[in-house]
Protein backbone atom coordinates (compact mmCIF):
# COMPACT_ATOMS: atom_id res chain seq x y z
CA UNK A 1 23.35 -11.54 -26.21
CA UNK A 2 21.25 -14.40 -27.29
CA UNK A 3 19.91 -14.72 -23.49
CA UNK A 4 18.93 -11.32 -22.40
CA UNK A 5 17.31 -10.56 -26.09
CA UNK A 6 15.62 -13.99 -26.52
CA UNK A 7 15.69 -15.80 -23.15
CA UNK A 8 12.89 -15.57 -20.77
CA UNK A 9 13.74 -13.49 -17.70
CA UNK A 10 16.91 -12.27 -17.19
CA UNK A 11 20.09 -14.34 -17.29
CA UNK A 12 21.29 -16.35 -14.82
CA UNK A 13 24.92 -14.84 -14.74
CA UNK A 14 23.44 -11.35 -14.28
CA UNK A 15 25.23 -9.27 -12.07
CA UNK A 16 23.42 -7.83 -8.57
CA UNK A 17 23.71 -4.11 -8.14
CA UNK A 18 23.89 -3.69 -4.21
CA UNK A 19 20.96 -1.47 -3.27
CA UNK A 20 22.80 0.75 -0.63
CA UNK A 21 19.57 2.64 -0.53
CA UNK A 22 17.15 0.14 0.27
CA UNK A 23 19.47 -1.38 2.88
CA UNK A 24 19.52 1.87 4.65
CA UNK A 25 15.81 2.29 4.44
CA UNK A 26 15.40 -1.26 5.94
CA UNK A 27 17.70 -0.23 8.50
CA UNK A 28 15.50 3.07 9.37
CA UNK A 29 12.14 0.56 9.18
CA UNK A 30 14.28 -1.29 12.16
CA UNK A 31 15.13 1.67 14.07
CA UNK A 32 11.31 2.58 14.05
CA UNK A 33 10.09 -0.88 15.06
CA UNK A 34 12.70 -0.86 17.97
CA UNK A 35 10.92 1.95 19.11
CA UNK A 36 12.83 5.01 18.04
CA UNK A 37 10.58 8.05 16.86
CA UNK A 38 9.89 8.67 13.69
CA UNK A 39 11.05 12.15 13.68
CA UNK A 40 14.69 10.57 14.73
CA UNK A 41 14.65 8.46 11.34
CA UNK A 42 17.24 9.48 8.79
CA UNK A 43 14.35 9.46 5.47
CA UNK A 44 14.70 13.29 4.67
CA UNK A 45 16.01 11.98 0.77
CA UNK A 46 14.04 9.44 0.78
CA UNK A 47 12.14 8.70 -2.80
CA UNK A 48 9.10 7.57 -3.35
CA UNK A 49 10.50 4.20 -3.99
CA UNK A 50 12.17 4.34 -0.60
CA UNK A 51 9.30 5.19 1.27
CA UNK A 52 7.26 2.38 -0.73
CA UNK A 53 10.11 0.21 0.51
CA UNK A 54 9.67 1.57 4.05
CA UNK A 55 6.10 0.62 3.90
CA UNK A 56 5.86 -2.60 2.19
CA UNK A 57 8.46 -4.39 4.36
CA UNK A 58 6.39 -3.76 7.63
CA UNK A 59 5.10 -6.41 9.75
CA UNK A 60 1.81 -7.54 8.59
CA UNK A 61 -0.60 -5.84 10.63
CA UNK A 62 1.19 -2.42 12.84
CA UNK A 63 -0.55 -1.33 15.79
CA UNK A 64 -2.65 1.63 15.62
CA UNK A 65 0.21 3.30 18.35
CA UNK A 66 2.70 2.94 15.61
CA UNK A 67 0.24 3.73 12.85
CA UNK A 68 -0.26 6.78 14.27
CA UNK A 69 2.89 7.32 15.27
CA UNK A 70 3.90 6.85 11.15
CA UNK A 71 1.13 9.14 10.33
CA UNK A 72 2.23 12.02 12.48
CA UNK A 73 5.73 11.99 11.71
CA UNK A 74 5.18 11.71 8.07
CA UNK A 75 1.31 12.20 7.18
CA UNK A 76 0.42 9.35 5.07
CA UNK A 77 -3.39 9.78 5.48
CA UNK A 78 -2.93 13.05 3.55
CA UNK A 79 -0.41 11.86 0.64
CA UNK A 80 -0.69 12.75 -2.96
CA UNK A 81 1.23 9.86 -4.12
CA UNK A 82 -1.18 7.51 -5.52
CA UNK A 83 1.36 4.85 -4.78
CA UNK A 84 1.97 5.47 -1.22
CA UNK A 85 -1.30 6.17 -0.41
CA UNK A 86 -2.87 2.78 -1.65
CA UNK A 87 0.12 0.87 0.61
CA UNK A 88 -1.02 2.89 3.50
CA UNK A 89 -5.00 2.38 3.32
CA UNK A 90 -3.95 -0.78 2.80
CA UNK A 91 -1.99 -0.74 6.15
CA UNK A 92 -4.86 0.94 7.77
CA UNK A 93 -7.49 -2.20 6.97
CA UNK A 94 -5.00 -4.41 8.84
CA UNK A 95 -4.24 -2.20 11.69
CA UNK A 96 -7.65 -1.08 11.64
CA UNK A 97 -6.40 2.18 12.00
CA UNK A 98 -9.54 4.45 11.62
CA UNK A 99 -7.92 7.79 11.22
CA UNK A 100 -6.73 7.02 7.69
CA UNK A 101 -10.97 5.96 6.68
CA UNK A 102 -12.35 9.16 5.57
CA UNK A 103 -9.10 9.85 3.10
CA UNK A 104 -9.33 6.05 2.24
CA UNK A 105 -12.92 6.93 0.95
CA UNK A 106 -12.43 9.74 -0.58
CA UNK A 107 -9.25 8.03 -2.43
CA UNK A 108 -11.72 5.27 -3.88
CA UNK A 109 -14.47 7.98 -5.29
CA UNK A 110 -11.81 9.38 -7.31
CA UNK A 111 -9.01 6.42 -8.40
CA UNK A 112 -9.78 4.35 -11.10
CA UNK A 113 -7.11 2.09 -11.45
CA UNK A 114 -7.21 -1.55 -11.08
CA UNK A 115 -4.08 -1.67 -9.49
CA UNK A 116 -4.62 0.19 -6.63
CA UNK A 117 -8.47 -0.70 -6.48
CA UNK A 118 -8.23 -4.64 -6.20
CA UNK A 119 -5.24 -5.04 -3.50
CA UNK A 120 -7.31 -2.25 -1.30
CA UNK A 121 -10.76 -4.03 -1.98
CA UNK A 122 -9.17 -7.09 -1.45
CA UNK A 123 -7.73 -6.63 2.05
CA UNK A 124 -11.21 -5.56 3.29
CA UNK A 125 -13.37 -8.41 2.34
CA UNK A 126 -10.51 -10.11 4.24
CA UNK A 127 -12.34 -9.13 7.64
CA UNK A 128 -15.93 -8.74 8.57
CA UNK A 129 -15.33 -5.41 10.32
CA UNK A 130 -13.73 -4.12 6.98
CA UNK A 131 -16.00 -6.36 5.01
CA UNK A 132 -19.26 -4.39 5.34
CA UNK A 133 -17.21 -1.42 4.53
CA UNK A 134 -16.04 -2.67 1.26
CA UNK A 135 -19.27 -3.64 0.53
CA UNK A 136 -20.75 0.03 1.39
CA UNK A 137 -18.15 1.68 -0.53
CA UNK A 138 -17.97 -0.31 -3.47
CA UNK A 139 -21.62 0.31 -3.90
CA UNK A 140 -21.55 3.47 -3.39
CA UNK A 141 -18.07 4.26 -6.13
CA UNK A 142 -19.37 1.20 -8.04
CA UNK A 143 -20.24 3.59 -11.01
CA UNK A 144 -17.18 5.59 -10.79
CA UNK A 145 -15.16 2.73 -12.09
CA UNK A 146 -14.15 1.99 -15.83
CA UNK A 147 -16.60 -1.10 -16.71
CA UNK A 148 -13.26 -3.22 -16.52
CA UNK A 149 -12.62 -2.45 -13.15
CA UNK A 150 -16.09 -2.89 -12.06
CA UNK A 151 -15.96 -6.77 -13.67
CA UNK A 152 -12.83 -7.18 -11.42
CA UNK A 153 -14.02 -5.69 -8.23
CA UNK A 154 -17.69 -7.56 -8.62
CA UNK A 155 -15.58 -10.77 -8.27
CA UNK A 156 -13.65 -9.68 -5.35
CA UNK A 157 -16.58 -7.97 -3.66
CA UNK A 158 -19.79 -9.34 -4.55
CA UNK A 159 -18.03 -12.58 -5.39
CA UNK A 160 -20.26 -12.39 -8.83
CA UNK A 161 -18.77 -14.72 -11.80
């Protein structure tokens, strides 16, 4: 008891829970990469932890074939989910997948939290393409943002101390 109420992190002896789920999600995320359609995927239970986990354990950078393929199977450009969306605009800077830009706009006039704000900004400043854009966008949205968030994003954007 000692450990997990006073220990840092858990404890070493902590058993692992197999996560059947994920495993199965991983093994859909293979499927699609070895070219099977997304409409032949097995994800109609999926959560929205599952489809995070779908997301987040793609390649770096998909092409936009299979970025649009995702998006017209599933229509991540359109989601509601706060979560999911920010993993897929974030997709969508890599890939440079254009479709998703409009929604990814409209997504930063209206979010204002730093945790889906500063990995989005982030990834664009990482290219010039989607550098300018950041740059546009944040100063457009710039006054949207709780004065916290704006101190954060000036760093990452503007590169301001």
């Amino acid at each position: 008891i000692r450990s997990w109420v006073y220990g840092p992190g858990i404890p070493a002896g902590c058993p692992r829970v197999p996560q059947e789920r994920f495993a199965k999600v991983d093994s859909e995320r293979i499927r699609f990469l070895n070219d099977v359609p997304p409409a032949q995927l097995n994800y109609l239970e999926w959560t929205t932890h599952e489809w995070l986990q779908f997301l987040r354990k793609m390649p770096p950078a998909l092409s936009v074939v299979q970025m649009k393929q995702l998006d017209e199977a599933f229509s991540f450009t359109n989601s509601t989910n706060s979560e999911i969306a920010d993993l897929w605009f974030i997709m969508s800077v890599r890939a440079n997948y254009t479709p998703a830009y409009a929604k990814m706009e409209l997504f930063l006039s209206s979010v204002g939290r730093r945790k889906f704000l500063e990995p989005l900004y982030e990834e664009m400043m990482k290219t010039p393409r989607s550098k300018d854009m950041a740059v546009r966008l944040y100063s457009k949205y710039r006054m949207n943002y709780h004065p916290l968030a704006q101190e954060s994003l000036d760093k990452i954007v503007a590169g301001k101390s």
